[in-house]
Protein backbone atom coordinates (compact mmCIF):
# COMPACT_ATOMS: atom_id res chain seq x y z
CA UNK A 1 93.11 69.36 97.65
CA UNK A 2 92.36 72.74 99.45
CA UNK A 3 92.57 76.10 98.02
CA UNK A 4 95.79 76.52 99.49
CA UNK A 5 97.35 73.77 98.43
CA UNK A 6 96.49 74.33 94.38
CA UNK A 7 98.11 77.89 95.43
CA UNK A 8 101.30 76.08 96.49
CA UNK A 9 101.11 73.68 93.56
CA UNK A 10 100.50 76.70 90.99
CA UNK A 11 104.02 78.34 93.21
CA UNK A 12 105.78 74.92 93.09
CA UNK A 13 104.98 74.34 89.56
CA UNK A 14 106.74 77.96 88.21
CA UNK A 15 109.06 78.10 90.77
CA UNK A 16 110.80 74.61 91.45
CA UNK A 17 112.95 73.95 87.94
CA UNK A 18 114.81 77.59 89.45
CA UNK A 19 115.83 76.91 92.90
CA UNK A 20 119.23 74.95 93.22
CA UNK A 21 120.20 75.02 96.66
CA UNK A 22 118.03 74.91 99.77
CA UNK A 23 114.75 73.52 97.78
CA UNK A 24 113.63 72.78 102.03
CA UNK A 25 112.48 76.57 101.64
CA UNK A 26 110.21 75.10 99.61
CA UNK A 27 108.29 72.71 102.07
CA UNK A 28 108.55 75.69 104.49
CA UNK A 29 106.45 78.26 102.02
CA UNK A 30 103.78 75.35 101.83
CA UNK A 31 103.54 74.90 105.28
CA UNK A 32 103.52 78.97 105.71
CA UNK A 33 100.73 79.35 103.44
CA UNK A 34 98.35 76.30 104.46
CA UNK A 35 99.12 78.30 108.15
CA UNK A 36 97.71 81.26 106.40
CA UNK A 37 95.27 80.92 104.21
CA UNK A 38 94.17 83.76 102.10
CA UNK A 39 96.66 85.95 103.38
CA UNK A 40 98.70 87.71 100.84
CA UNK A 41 102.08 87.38 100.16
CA UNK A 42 105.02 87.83 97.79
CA UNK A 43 107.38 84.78 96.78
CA UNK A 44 111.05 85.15 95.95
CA UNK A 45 112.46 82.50 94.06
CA UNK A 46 116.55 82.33 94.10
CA UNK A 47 119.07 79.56 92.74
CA UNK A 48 119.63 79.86 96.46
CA UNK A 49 116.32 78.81 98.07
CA UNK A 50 113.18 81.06 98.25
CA UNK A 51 111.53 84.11 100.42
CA UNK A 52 107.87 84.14 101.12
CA UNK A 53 106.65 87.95 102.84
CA UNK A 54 103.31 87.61 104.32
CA UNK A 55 101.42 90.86 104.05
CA UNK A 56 99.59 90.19 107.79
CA UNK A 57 96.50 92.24 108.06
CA UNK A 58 97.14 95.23 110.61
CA UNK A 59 95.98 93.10 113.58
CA UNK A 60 98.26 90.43 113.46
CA UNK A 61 101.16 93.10 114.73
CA UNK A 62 101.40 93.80 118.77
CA UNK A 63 99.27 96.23 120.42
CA UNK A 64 100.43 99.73 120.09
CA UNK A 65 103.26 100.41 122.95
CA UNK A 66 103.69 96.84 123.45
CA UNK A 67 106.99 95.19 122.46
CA UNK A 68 107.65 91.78 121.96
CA UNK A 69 110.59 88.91 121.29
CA UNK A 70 111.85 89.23 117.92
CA UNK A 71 115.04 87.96 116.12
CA UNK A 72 117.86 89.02 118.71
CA UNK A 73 115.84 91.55 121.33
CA UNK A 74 112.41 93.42 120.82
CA UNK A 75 110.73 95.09 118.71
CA UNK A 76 107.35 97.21 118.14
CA UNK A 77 104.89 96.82 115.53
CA UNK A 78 106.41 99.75 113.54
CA UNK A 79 109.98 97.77 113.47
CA UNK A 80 108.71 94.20 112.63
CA UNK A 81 106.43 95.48 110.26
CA UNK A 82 109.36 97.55 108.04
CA UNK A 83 111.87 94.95 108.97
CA UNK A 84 109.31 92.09 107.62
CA UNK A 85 108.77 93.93 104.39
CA UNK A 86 111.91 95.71 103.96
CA UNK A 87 113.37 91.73 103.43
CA UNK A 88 111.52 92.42 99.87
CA UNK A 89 114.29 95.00 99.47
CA UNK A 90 116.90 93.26 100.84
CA UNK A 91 116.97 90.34 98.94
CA UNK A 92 116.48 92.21 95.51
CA UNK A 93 119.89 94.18 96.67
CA UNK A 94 121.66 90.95 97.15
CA UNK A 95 120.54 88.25 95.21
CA UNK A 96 119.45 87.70 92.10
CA UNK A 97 115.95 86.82 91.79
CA UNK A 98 114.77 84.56 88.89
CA UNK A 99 110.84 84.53 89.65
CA UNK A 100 108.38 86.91 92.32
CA UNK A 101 105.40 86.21 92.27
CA UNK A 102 102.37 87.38 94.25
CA UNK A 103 99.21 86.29 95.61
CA UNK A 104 96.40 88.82 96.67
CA UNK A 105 94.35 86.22 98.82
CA UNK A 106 92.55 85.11 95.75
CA UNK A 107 95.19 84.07 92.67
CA UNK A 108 98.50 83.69 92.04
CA UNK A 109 100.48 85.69 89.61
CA UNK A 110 104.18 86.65 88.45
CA UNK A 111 105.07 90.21 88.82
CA UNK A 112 108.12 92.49 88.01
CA UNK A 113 110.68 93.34 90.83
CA UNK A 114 109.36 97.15 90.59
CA UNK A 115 106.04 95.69 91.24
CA UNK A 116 107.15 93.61 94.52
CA UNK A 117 108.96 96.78 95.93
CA UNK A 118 105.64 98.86 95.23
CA UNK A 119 103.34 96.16 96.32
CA UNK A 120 105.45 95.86 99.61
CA UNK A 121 105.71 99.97 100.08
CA UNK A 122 101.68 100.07 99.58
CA UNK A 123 101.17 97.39 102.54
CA UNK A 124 103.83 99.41 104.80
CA UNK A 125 101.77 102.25 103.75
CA UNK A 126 98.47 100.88 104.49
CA UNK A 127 99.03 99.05 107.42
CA UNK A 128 100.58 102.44 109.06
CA UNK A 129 97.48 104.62 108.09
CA UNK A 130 95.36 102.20 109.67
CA UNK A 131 97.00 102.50 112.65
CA UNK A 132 97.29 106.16 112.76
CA UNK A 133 93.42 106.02 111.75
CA UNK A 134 93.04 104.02 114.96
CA UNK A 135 94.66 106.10 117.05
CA UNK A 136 92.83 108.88 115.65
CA UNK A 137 89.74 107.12 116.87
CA UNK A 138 91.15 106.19 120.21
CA UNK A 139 91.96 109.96 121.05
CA UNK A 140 88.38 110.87 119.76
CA UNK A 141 87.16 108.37 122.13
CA UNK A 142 88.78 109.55 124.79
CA UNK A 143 88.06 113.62 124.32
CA UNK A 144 84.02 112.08 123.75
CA UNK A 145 84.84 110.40 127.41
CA UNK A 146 86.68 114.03 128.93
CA UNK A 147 83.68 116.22 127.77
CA UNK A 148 81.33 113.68 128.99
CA UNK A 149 82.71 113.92 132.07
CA UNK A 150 83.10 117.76 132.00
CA UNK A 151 79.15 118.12 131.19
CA UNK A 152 78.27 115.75 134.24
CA UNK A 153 80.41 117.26 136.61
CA UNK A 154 79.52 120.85 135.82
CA UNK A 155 75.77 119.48 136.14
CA UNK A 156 76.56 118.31 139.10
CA UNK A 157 78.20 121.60 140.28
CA UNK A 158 75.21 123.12 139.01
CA UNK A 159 73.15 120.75 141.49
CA UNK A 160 74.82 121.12 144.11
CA UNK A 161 75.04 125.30 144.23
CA UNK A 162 71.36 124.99 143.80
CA UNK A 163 70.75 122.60 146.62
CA UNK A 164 73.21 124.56 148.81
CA UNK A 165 71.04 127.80 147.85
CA UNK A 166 68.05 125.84 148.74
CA UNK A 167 69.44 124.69 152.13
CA UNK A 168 70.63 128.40 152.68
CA UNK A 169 66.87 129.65 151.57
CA UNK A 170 65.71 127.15 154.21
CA UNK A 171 67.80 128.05 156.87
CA UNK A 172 67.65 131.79 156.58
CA UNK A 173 64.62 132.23 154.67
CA UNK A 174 63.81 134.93 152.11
């Protein structure tokens, strides 16, 4: 039995006696999580079936500027990222929720709606500072790369006026 299996067995084992309807969601949040393994997430458990929100590491989203295929049309990181955890919200506005529970990577434990919606605001949160952090570093890189450049060509300039000056010395003499 692998880590992420006891996880799922631990999950099925609180969660199962509660869902009525749709207990396929079920086989679907195994198969999520052994496709994942250590990756955070929160579990919904309804009457109606379950929700499992993966909180993907930062990486995991497209490139900045890039958009992809998602749902009905395309979206950037920014939307599938507050779309993907926003479902936390969702489902706590329309459904009533018997069990959440979450798993940091490491164990599994049951937590308080508040605590989903704060948990899921913090990753949001995170994952958009990261980004901003990179960017940050990209446009340092880049200003590094433009005064770089600046410095050689002015040398260069520099190298050139004096070789000209030489040549001109040369030519005309003192």
């Amino acid at each position: 039995m692998t880590a992420q299996e006891t996880i799922y067995t631990q999950l099925f084992k609180a969660t199962e006696k509660h869902v009525k309807y749709y207990r396929s969601d079920m086989e679907i949040d195994r198969k999520q999580i052994e496709e994942r393994p250590n990756t955070p997430f929160l579990h919904l458990t309804r009457e109606t079936g379950t929700t499992i929100v993966f909180f993907e590491a930062p990486n995991k989203y497209p490139k900045k500027g890039e958009t992809v295929k998602y749902i009905f049309g395309t979206a950037d990181r920014v939307h599938i990222l507050k779309d993907h955890i926003g479902t936390v919200k969702h489902w706590y506005k329309t459904m009533p929720i018997v069990k959440t529970h979450f798993f940091d990577g490491k164990k599994l434990k049951k937590i308080t709606e508040w605590e989903a919606i704060r948990l899921a605001d913090q990753h949001i949160n995170t994952t958009l500072s990261k980004w901003d952090e990179e960017e940050r570093e990209e446009q340092r890189k880049r200003q590094q790369q433009r005064n770089d450049f600046d410095r050689l060509n002015n040398r260069s300039q520099k190298n050139r006026a004096r070789q000209n000056a030489q040549r001109l010395e040369e030519i005309f003499g003192r």
